[in-house]
N, C-alpha and C. Protein backbone atom coordinates (compact mmCIF):
# COMPACT_ATOMS: atom_id res chain seq x y z
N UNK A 1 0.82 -1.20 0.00
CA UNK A 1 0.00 0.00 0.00
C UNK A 1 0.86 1.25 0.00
N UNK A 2 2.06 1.27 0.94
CA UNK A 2 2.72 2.39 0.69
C UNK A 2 3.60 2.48 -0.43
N UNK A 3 4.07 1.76 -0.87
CA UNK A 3 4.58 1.56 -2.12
C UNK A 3 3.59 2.25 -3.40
N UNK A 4 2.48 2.11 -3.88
CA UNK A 4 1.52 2.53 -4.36
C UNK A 4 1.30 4.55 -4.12
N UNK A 5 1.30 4.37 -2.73
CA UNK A 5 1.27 6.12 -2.34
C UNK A 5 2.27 6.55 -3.19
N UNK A 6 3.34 6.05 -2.93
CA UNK A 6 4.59 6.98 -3.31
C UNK A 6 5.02 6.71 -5.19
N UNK A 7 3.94 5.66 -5.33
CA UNK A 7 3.99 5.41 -6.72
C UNK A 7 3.29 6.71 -7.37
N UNK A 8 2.32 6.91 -6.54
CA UNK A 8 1.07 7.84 -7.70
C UNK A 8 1.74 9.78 -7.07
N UNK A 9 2.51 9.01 -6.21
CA UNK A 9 2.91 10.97 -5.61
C UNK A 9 4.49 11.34 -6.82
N UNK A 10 4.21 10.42 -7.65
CA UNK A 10 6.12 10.88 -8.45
C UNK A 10 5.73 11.84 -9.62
N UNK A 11 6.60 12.89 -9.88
CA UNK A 11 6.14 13.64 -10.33
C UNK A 11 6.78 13.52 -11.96
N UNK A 12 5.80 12.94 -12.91
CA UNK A 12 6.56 13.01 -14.01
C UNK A 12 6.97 14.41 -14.81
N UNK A 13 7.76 14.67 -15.64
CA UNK A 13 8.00 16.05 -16.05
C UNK A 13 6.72 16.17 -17.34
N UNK A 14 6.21 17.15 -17.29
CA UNK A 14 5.04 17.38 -18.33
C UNK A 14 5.78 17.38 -20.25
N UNK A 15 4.56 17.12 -20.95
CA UNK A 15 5.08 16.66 -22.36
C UNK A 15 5.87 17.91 -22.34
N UNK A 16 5.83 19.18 -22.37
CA UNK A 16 7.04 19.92 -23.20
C UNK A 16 8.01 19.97 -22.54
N UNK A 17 8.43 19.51 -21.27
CA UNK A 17 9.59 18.83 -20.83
C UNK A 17 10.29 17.85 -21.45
N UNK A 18 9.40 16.76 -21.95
CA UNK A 18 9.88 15.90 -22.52
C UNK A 18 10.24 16.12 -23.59
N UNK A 19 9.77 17.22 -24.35
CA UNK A 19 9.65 17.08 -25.90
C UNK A 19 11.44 18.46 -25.58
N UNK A 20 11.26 19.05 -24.90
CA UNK A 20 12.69 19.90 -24.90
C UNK A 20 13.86 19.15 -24.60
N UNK A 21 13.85 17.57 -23.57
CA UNK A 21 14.88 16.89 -23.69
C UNK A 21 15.31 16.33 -24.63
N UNK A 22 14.14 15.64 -25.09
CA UNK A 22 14.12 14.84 -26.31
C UNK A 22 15.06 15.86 -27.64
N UNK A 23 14.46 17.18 -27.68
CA UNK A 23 15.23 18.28 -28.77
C UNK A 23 16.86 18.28 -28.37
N UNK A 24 17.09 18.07 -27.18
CA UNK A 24 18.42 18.57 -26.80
C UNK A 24 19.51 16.97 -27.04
N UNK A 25 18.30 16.03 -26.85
CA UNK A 25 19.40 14.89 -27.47
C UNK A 25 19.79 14.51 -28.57
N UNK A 26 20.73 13.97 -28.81
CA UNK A 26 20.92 13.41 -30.25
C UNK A 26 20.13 12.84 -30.95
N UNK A 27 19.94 13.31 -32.14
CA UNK A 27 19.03 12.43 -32.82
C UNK A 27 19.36 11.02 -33.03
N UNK A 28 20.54 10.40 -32.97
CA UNK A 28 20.71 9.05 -33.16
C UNK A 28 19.93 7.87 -31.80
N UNK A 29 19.89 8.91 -30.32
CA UNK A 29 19.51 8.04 -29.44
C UNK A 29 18.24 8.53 -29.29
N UNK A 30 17.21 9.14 -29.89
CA UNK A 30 16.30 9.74 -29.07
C UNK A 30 15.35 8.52 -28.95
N UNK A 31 14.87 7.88 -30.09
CA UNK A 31 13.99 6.22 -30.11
C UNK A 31 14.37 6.02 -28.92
N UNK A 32 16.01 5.51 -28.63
CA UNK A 32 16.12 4.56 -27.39
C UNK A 32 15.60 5.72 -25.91
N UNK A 33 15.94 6.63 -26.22
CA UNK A 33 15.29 7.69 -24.65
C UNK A 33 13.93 7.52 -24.81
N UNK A 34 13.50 7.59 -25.78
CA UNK A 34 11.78 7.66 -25.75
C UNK A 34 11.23 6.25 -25.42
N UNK A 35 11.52 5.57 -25.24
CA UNK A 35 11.47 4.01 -24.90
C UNK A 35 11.46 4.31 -23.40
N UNK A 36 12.76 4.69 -22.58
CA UNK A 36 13.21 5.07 -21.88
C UNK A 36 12.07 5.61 -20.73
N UNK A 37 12.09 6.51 -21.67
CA UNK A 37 11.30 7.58 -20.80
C UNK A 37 9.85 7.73 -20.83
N UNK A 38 9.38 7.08 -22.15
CA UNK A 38 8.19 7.10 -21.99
C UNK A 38 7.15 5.79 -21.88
N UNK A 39 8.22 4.37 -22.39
CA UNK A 39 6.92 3.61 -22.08
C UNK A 39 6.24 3.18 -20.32
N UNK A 40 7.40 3.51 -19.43
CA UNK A 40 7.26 3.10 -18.17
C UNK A 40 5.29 3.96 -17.50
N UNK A 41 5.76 5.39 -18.66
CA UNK A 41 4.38 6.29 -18.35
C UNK A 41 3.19 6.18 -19.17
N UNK A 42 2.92 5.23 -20.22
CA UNK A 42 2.22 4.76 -20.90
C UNK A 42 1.03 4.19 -20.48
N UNK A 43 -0.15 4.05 -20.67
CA UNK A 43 -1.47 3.21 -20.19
C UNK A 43 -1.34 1.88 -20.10
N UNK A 44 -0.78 1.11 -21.13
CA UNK A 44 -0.73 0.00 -21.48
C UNK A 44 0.79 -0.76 -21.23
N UNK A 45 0.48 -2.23 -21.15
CA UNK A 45 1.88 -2.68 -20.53
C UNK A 45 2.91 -3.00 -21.81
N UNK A 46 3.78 -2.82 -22.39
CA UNK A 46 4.54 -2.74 -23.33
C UNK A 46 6.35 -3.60 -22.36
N UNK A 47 6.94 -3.88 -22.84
CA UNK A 47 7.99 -4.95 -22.93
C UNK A 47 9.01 -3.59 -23.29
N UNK A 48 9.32 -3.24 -21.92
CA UNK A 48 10.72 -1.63 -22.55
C UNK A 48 11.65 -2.56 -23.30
N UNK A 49 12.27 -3.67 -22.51
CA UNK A 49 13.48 -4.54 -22.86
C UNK A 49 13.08 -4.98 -24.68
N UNK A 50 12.10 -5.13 -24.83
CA UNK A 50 11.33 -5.93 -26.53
C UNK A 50 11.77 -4.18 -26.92
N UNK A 51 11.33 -3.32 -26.90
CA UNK A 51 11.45 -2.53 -27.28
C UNK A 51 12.84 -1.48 -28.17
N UNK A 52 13.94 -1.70 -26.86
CA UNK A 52 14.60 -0.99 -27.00
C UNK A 52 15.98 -2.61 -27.92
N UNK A 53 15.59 -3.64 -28.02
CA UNK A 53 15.96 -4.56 -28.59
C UNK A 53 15.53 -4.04 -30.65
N UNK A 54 13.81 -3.73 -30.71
CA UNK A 54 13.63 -3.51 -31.87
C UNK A 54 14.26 -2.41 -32.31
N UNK A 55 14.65 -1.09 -31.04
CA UNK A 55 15.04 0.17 -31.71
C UNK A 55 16.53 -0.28 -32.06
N UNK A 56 17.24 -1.13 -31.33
CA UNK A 56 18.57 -1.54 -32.02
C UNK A 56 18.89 -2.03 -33.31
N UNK A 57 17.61 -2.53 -33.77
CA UNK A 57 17.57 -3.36 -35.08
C UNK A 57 17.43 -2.57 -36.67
N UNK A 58 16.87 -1.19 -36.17
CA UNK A 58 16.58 -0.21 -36.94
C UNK A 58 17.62 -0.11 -38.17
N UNK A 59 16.93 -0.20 -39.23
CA UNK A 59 17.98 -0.22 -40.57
C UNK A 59 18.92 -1.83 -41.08
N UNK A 60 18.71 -3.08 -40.19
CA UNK A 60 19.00 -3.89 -40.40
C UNK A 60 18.50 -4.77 -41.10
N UNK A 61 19.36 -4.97 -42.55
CA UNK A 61 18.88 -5.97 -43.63
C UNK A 61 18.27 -7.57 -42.86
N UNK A 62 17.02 -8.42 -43.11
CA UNK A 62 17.17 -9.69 -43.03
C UNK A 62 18.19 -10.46 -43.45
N UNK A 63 18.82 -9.98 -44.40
CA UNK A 63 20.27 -10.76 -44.92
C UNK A 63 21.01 -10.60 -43.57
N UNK A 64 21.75 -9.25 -43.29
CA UNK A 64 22.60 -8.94 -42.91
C UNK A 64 22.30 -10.00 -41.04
N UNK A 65 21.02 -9.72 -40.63
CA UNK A 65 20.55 -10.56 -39.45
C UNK A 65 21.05 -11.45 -39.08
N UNK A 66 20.53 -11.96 -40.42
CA UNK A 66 20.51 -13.33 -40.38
C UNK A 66 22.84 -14.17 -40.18
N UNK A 67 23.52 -12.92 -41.25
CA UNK A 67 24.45 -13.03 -41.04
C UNK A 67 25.35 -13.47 -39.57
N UNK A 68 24.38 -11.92 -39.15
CA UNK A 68 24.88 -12.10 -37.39
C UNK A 68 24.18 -13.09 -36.43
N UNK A 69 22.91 -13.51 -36.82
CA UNK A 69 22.92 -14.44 -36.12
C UNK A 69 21.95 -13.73 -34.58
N UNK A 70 21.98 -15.19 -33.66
CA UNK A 70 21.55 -14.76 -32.35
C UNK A 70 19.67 -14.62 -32.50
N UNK A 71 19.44 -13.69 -31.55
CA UNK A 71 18.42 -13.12 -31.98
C UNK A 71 17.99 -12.17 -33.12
N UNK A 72 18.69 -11.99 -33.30
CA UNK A 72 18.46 -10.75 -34.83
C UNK A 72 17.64 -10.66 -35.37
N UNK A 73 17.59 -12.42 -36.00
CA UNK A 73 16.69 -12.62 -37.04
C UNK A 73 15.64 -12.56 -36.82
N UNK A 74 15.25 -12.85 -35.64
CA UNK A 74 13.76 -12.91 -35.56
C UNK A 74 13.10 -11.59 -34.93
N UNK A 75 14.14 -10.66 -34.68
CA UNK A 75 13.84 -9.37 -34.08
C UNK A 75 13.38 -8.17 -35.52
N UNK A 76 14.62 -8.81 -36.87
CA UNK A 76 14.02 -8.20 -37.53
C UNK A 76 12.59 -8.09 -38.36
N UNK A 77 12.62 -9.65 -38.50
CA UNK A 77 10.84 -10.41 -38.64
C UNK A 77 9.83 -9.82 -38.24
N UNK A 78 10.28 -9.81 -36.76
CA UNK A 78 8.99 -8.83 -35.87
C UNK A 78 8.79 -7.54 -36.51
N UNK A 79 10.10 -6.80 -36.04
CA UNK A 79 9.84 -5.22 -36.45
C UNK A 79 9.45 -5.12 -37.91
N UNK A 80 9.72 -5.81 -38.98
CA UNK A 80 8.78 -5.82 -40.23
C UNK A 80 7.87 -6.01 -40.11
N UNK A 81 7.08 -7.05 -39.55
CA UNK A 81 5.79 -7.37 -39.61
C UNK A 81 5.12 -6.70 -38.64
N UNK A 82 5.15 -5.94 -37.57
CA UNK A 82 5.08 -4.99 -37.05
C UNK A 82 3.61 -5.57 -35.86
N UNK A 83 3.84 -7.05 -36.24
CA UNK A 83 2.46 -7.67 -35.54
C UNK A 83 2.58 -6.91 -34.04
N UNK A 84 3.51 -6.81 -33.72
CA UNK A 84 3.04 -6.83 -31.59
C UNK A 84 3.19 -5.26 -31.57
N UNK A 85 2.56 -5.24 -30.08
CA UNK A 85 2.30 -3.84 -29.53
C UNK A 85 3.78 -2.76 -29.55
N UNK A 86 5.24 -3.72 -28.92
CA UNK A 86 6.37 -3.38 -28.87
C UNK A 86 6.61 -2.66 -30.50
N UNK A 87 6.25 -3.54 -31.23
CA UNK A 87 6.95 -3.38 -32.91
C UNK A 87 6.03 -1.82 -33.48
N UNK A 88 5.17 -2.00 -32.81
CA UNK A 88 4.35 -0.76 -33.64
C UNK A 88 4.75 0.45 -32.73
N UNK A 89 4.68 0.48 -31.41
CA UNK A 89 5.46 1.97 -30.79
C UNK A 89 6.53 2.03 -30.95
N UNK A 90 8.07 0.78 -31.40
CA UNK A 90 9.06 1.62 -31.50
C UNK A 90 8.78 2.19 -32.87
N UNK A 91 8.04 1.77 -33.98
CA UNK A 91 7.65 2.26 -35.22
C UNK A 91 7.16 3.99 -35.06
N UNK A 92 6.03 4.06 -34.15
CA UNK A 92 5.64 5.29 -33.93
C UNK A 92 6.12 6.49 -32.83
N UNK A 93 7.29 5.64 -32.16
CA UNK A 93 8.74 7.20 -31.55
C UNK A 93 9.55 7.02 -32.97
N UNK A 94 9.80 6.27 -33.81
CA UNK A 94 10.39 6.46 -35.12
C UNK A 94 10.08 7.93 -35.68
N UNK A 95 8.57 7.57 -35.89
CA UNK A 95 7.97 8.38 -36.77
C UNK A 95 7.74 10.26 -36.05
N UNK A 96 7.84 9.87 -34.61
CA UNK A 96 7.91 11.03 -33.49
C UNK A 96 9.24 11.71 -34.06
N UNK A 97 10.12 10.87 -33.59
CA UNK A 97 11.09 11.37 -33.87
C UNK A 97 12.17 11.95 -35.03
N UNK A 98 11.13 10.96 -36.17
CA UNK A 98 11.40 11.99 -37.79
C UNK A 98 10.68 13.17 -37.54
N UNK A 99 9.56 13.32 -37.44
CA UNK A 99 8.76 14.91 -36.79
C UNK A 99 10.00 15.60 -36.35
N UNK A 100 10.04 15.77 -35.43
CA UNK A 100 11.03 15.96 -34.07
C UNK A 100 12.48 17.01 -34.93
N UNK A 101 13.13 15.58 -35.80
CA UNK A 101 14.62 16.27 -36.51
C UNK A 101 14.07 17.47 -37.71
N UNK A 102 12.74 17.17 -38.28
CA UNK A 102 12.45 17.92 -39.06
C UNK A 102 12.14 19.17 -39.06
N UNK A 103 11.69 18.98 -37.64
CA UNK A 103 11.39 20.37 -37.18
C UNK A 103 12.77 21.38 -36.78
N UNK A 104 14.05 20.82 -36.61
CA UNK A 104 15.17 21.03 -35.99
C UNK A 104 15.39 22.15 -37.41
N UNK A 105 15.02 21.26 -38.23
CA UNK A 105 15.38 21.95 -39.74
C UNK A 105 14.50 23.21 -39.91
N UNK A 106 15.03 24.49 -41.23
CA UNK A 106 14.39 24.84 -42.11
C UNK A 106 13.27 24.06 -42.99
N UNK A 107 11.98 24.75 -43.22
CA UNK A 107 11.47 24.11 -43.95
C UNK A 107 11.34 24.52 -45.69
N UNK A 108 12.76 25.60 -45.69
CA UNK A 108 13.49 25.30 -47.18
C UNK A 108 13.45 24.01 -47.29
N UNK A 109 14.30 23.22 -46.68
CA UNK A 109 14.87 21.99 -46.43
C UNK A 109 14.01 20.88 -46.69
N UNK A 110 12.92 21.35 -46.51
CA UNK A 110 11.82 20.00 -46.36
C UNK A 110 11.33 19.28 -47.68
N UNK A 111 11.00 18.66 -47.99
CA UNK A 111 10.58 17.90 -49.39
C UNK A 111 8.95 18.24 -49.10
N UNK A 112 8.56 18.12 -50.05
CA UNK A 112 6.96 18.23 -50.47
C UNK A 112 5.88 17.40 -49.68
N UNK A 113 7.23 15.87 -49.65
CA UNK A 113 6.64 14.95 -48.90
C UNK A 113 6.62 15.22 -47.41
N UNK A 114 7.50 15.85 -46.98
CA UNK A 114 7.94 16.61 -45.64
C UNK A 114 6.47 17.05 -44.98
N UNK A 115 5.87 18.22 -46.32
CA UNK A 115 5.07 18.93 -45.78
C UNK A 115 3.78 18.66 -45.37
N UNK A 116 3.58 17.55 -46.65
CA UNK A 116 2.34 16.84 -46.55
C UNK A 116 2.02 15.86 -45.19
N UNK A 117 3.17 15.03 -44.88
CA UNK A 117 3.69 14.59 -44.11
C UNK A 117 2.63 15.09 -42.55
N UNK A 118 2.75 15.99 -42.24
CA UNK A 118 2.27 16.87 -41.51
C UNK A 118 1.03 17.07 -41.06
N UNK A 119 0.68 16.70 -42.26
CA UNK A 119 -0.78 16.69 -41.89
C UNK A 119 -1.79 15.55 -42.77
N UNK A 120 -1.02 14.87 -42.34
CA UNK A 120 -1.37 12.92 -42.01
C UNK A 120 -1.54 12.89 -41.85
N UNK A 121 -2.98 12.03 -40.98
CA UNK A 121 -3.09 11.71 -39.81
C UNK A 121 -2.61 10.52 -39.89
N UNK A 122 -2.49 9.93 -40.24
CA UNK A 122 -2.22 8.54 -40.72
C UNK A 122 -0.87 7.69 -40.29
N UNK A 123 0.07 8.85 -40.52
CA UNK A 123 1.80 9.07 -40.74
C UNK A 123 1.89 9.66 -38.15
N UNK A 124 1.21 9.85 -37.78
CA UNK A 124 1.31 10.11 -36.57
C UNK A 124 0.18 10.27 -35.35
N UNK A 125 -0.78 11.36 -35.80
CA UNK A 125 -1.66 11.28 -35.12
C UNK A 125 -2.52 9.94 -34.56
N UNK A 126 -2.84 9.31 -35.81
CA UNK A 126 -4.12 8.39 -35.00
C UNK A 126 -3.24 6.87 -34.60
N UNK A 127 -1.59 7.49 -34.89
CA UNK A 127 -0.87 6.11 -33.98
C UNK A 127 -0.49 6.50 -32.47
N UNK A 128 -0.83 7.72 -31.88
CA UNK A 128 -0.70 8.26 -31.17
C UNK A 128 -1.97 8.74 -29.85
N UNK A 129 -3.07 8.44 -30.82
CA UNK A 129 -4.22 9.32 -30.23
C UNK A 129 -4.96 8.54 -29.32
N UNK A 130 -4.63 6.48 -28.85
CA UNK A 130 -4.45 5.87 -27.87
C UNK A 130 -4.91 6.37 -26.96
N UNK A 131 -3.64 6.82 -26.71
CA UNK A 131 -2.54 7.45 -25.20
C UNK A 131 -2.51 8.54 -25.08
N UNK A 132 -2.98 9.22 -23.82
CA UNK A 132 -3.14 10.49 -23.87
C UNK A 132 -1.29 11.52 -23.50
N UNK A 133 -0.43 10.47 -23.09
CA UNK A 133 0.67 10.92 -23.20
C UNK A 133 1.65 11.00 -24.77
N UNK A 134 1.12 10.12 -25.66
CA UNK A 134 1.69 10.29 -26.57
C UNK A 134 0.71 11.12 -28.12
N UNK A 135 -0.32 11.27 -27.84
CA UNK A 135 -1.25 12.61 -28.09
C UNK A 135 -0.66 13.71 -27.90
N UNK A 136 -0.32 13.98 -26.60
CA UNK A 136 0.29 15.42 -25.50
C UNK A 136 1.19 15.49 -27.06
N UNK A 137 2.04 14.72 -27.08
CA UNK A 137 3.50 14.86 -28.03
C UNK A 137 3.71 15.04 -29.33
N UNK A 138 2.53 14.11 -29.98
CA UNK A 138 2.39 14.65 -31.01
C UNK A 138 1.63 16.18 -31.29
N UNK A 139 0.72 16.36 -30.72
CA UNK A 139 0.30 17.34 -30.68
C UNK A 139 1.36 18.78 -30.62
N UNK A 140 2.58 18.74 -29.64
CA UNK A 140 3.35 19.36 -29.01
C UNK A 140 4.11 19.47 -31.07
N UNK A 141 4.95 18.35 -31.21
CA UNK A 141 5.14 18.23 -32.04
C UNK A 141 4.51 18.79 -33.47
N UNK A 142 2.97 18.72 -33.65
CA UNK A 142 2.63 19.04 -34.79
C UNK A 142 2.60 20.79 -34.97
N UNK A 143 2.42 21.37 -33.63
CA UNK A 143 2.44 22.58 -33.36
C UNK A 143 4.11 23.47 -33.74
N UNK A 144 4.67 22.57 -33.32
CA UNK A 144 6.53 23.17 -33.73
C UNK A 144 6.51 22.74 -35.41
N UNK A 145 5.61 22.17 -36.03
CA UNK A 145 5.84 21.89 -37.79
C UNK A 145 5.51 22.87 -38.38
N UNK A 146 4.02 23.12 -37.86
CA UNK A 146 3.39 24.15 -38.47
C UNK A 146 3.91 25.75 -37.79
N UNK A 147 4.31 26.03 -36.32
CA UNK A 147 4.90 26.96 -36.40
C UNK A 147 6.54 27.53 -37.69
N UNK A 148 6.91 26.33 -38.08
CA UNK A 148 8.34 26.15 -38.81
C UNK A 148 7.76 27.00 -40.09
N UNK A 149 6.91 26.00 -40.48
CA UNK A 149 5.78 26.24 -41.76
C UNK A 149 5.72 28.28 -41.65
N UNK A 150 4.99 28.65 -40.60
CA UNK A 150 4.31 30.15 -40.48
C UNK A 150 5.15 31.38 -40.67
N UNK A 151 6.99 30.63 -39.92
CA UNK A 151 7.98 31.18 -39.84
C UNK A 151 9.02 31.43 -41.19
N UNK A 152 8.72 30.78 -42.38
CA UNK A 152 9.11 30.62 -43.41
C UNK A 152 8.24 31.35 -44.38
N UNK A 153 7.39 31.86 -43.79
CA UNK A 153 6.51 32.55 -44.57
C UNK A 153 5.40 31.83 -45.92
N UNK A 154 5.41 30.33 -45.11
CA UNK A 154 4.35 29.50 -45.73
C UNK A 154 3.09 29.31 -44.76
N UNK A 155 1.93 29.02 -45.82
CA UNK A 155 0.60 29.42 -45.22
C UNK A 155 0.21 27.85 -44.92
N UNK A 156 0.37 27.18 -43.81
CA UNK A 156 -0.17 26.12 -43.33
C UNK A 156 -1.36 25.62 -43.58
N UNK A 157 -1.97 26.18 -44.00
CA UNK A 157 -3.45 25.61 -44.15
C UNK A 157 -3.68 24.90 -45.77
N UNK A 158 -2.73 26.34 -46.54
CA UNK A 158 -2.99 26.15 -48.13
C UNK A 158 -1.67 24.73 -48.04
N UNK A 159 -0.85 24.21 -47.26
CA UNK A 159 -0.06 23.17 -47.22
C UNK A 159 -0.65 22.15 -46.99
N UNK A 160 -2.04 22.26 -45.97
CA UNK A 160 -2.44 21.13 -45.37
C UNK A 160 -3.66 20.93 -46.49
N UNK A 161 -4.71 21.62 -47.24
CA UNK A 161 -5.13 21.32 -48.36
C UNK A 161 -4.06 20.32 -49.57
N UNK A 162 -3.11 20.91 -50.02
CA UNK A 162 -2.65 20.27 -51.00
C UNK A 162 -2.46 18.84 -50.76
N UNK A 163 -2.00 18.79 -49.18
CA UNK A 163 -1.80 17.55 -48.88
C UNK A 163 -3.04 16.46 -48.83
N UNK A 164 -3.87 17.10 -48.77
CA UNK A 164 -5.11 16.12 -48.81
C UNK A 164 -5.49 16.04 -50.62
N UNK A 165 -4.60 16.83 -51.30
CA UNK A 165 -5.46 16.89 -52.64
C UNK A 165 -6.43 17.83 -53.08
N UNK A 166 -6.40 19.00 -52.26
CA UNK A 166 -7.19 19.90 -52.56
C UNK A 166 -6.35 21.35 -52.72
N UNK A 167 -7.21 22.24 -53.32
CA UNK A 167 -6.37 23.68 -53.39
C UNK A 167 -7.26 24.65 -53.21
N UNK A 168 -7.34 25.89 -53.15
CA UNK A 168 -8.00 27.00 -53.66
C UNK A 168 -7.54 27.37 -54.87
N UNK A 169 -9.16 27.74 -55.57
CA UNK A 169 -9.14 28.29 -56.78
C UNK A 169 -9.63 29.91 -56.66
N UNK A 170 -8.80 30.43 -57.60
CA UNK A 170 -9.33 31.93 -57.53
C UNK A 170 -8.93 32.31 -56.68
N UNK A 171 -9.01 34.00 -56.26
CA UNK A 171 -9.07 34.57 -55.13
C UNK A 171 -9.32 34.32 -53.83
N UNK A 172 -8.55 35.32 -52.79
CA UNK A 172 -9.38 34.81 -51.28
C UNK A 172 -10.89 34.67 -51.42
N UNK A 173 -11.08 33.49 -50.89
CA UNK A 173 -12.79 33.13 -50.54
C UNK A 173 -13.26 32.26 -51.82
N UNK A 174 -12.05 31.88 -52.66
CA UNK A 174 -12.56 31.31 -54.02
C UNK A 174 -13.09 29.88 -52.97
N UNK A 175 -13.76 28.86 -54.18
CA UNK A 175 -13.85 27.85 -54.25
C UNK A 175 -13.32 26.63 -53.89
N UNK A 176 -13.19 25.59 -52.67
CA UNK A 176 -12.27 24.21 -53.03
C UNK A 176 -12.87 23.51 -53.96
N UNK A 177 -11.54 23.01 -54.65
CA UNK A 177 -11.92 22.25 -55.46
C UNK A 177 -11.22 21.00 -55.41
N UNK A 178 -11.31 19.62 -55.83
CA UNK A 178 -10.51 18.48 -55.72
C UNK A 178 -8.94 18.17 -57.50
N UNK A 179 -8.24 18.25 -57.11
CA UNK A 179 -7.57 18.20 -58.14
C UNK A 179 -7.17 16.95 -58.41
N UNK A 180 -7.93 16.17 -58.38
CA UNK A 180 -7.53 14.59 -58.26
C UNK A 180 -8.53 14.28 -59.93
């Protein structure tokens, strides 16, 4: 019972805490910190150790696995097939964390696909929208894209149309239309 008290009295640091550490680390380790740091605060019970095993595997050929041997092979199996709970969140701090470096950037810099990207839901949000801690983040996150976007002197909205396939025609107040 007291164990429990002092469980629910710990004070985790709020998402833009997290999301400012997360900025200040390297991008090569942030997957493994976000593992780290966030599945322990998660709703659901997730395997940190499965986890931070798949974020090691990241970029590894089945050939090459299989080369090395051990567990590998079947670690990379998983994380392709993306069947278990472990395989799909280190997939979606992946995808956090492409957000994350992109935002680090100019969005000179960004590809088309970059922008569209953004306003996915598909690509982050609704792998996120679960958990109300990893909501907090993306959210946190989608807000630093589109501020990048406002700061470059691009109009977020006419970005987030194209991305769905739509544009304005004509003048302010013209028409949407589908360009598909």
């Amino acid at each position: 019972m007291l164990t429990r008290l002092f469980r629910h009295r710990r004070t985790d640091p709020p998402p833009t805490e997290i999301l400012t550490g997360l900025g200040q680390a390297g991008a090569r380790n942030r997957v493994a910190l976000m593992v780290l740091a966030l599945v322990p605060r998660l709703g659901r019970r997730i395997d940190p150790l499965k986890c931070l095993q798949l974020a090691a595997v990241a970029g590894l050929t089945p050939e090459t696995a299989s080369r090395l041997g051990g567990p590998l092979p079947t670690l990379v199996a998983e994380r392709t097939a993306s069947l278990t709970p472990e395989a799909r969140l280190v997939a979606t701090f992946e995808r956090l964390e492409a957000q994350l470096a992109l935002n680090e950037t100019s969005p000179l810099r960004w590809t088309e696909a970059d922008r569209h990207r953004l306003f996915d839901p598909d690509f982050l949000a609704r792998r996120c929208a679960a958990d109300p801690l990893l909501a907090d983040l993306n959210d946190l996150v989608w807000h630093q894209g589109v501020e990048q976007l406002r700061r470059s002197g691009e109009n977020p909205a006419q970005v987030a149309l194209e991305g769905m396939g739509l544009d304005r025609a004509g003048t302010a107040g013209g028409s949407i239309r589908c360009n598909r």
